[in-house]
Structures are given as structure tokens and as C-alpha cells.
Protein backbone atom coordinates (compact mmCIF):
# COMPACT_ATOMS: atom_id res chain seq x y z
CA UNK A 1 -1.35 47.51 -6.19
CA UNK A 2 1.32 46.45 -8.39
CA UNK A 3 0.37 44.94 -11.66
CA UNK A 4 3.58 43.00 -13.05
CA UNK A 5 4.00 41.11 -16.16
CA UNK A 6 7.57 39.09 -16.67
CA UNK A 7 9.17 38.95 -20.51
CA UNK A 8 12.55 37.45 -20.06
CA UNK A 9 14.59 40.60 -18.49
CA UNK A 10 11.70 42.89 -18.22
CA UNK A 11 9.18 43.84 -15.55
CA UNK A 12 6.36 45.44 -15.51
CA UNK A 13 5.59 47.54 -12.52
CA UNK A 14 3.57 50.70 -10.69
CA UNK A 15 6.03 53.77 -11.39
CA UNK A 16 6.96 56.18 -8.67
CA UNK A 17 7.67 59.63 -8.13
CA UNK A 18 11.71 58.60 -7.86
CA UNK A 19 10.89 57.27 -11.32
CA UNK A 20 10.62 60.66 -12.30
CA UNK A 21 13.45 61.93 -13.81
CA UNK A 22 13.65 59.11 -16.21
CA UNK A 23 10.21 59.48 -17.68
CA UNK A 24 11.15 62.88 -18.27
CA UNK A 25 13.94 61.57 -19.55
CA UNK A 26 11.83 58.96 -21.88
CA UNK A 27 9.30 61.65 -23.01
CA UNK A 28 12.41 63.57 -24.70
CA UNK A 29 13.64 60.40 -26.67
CA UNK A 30 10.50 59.28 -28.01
CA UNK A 31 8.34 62.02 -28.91
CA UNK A 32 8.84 65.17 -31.17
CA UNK A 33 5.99 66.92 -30.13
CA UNK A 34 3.15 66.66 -27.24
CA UNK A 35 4.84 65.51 -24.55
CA UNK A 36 4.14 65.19 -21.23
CA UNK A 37 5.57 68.03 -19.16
CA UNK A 38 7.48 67.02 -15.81
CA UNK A 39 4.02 68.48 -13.84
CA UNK A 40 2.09 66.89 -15.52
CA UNK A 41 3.83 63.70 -15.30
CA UNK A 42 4.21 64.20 -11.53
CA UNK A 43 0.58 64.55 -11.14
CA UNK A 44 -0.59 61.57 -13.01
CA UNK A 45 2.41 59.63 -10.64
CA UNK A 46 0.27 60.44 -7.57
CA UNK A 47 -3.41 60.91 -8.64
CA UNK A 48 -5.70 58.24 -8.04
CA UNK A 49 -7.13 58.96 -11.46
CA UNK A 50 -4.17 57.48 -13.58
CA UNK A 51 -1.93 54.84 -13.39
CA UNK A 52 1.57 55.67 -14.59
CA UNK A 53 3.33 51.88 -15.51
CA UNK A 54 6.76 51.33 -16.38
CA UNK A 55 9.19 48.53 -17.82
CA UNK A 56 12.18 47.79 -16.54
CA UNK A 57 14.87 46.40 -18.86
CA UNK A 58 18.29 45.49 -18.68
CA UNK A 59 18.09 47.68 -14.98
CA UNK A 60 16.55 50.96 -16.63
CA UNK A 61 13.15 52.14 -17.20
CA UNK A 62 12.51 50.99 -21.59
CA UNK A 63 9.10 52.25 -21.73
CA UNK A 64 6.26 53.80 -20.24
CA UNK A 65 1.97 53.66 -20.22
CA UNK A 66 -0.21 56.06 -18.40
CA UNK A 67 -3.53 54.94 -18.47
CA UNK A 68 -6.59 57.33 -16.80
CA UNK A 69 -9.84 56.76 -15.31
CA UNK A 70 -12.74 58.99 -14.96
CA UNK A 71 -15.02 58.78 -12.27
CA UNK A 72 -18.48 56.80 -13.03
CA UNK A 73 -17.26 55.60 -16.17
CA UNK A 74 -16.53 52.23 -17.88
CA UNK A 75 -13.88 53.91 -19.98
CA UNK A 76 -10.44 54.02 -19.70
CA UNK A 77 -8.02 55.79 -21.79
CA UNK A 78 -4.28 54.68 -22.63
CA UNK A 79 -3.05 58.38 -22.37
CA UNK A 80 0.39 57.59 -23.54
CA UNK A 81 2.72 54.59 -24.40
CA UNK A 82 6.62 54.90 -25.29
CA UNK A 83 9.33 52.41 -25.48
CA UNK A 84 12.72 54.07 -25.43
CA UNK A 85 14.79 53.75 -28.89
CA UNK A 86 17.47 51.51 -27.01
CA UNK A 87 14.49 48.88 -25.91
CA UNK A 88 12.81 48.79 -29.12
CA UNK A 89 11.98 45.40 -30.82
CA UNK A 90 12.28 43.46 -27.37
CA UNK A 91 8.57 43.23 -26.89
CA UNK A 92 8.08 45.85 -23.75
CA UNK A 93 5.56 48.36 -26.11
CA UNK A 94 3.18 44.45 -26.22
CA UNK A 95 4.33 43.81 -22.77
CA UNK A 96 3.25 47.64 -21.84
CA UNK A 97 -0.25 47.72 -23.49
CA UNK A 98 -0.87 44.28 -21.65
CA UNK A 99 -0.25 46.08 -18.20
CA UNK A 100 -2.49 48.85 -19.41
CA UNK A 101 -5.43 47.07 -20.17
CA UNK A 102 -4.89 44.77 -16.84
CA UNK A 103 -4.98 48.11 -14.78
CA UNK A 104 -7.87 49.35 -16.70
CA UNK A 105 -9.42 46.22 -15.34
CA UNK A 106 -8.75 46.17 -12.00
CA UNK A 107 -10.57 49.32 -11.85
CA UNK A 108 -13.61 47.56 -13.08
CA UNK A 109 -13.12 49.63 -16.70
CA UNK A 110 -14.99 47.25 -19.66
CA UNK A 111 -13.07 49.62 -22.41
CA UNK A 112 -9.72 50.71 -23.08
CA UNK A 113 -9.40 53.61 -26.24
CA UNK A 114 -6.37 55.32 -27.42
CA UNK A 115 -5.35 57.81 -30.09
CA UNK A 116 -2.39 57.23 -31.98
CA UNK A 117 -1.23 59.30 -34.96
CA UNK A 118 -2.20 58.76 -38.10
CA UNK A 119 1.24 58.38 -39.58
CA UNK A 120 2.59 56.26 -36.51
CA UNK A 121 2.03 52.58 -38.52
CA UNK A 122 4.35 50.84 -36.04
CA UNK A 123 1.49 51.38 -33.23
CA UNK A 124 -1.06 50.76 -35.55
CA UNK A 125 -0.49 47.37 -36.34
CA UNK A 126 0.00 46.60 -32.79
CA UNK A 127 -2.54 47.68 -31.67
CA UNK A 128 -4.54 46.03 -34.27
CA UNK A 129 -2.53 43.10 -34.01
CA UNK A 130 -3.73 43.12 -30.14
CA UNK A 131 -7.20 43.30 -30.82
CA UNK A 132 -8.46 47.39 -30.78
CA UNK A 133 -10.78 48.09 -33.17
CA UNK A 134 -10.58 52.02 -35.24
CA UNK A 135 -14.23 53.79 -34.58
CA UNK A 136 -13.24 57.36 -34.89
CA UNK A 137 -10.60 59.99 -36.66
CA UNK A 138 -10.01 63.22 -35.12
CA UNK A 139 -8.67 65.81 -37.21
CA UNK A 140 -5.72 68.34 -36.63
CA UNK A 141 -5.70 66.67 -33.60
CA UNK A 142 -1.43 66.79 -32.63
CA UNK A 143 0.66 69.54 -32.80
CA UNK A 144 2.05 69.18 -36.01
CA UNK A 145 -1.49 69.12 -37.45
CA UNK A 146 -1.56 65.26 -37.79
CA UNK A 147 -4.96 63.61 -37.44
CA UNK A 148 -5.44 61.10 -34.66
CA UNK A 149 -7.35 57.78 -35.09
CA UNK A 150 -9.08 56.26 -32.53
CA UNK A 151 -8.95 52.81 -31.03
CA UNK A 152 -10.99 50.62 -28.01
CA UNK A 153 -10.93 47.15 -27.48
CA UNK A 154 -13.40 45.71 -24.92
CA UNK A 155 -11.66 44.06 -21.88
CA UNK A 156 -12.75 40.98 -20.56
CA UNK A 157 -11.51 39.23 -17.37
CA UNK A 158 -10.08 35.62 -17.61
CA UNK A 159 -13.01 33.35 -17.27
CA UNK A 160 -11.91 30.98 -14.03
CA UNK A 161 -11.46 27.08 -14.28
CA UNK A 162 -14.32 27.03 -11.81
CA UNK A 163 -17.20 29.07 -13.84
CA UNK A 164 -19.30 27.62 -15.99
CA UNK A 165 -19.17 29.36 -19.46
């Protein structure tokens, strides 16, 4: 099921494995370190466990959120987020983390967490700014021996004109 959000000249949408090569492509222009490899991001393209979104601007892929789901849990976990350099300050990482947490909630997930490096302040704020609150710290957690804090936000679904509150 697609889940699509519209910016003015972005779209939100379910990624594919054609899509592949370009979030390959992504992974190498936005991060240093821990990236996804090509299998890995082909796996999480086709397992029902994950949901791989992408933004289109301008006709290309700007950014990209995988998003998985364990089984029996209320949890989900924003994996990964990236906007490519080009893209950035046009609103697709807000647009992106919007898409996540309506996936997380169409498979019936209450939670959405996240790591994000401690020295990445860009995400922080946004992810503050949209509501996550810090509970945890991981240490040494990257590659470069970076700590990771960690972030959840509860979801909640759009109450309908109809219900009562």
C-alpha cells in the first residue's frame, strides 16, 4: 500500500527494487560510515518486515526512510533516514519522517524510536522539533565510536470528525 505525502514537487512513495541503484547511490552521498550495503538494502525492499520509503524531487529520488517492524510488537524502528545533499533544506527529511511514522501506523505500531548520532544536531532538532522524546544513550554505538541517543514518539491516529473525544 502506498503511503504518499505531497510538498510542492515532492512525493512520497513505497520504493522498489528498480529504485535500487539510487539508494545505493544515496547511501554513498550521505553517510561516512554505516551504511546500508546493496543486500541489505535489497532485502529490506522486499521483506514484509520493513518498509523502504522514498521522495521524489525534481524527478529523482532526494531522500530515503526505512522503517522495520518486528513481529508481536508495538514498536517500530526508523532504521535509517537520508536526504541527498542536492535536496537538502526543501523539507523532504520532515516530509520523510512523516511517511515513516504513517507506515509505522498502518501496521498498527503505537511507537516509533530511532538512534541518531550524538554529534548529528541537524536531526536532533528535528526530531525534537517533531515531537520524539530522548530516553536512552548508547555508547560506542557507530563506527567511528560516536554514541547514539535514542528517540520514540508515541503515534496516534487522527481522531475522525465522527468520534466523540
Amino acid at each position: 500500500m502506498p503511503i504518499r505525502l505531497r510538498k510542492p514537487s515532492c512525493v512520497v512513495r513505497c520504493a522498489c527494487v528498480a529504485d535500487l541503484d539510487d539508494l545505493c547511490e544515496l547511501e554513498q552521498q550521505v553517510f561516512a560510515n554505516d551504511r546500508m550495503s546493496r543486500r541489505s538494502l535489497r532485502h529490506f525492499l522486499v521483506a514484509a518486515s520493513a518498509a523502504v520509503l522514498v521522495v521524489e524531487h525534481d524527478g529523482r529520488i532526494g531522500g530515503c526512510a526505512v522503517v522495520l517492524f518486528r513481529p508481536n510488537s508495538l514498536i517500530a524502528r526508523l532504521y535509517s533516514i537520508a536526504v541527498a545533499p542536492r535536496s537538502a533544506g526543501r523539507g523532504l527529511g520532515p516530509a520523510l519522517l512523516a511517511a515513516a511514522e504513517g507506515a509505522a501506523l498502518a501496521k498498527r505500531r503505537k511507537t516509533l524510536r530511532l538512534e541518531v548520532h550524538v554529534r548529528n544536531h541537524r536531526a536532533i532538532a528535528r526530531y525534537r522539533k517533531a515531537g520524539y522524546q530522548q530516553f536512552g544513550r548508547l555508547v560506542k554505538y557507530y563506527a567511528d565510536n560516536g554514541d547514539a541517543l535514542r528517540f520514540e514518539k508515541q503515534l496516534a491516529r487522527p481522531k475522525s470528525p465522527n468520534r466523540r473525544a
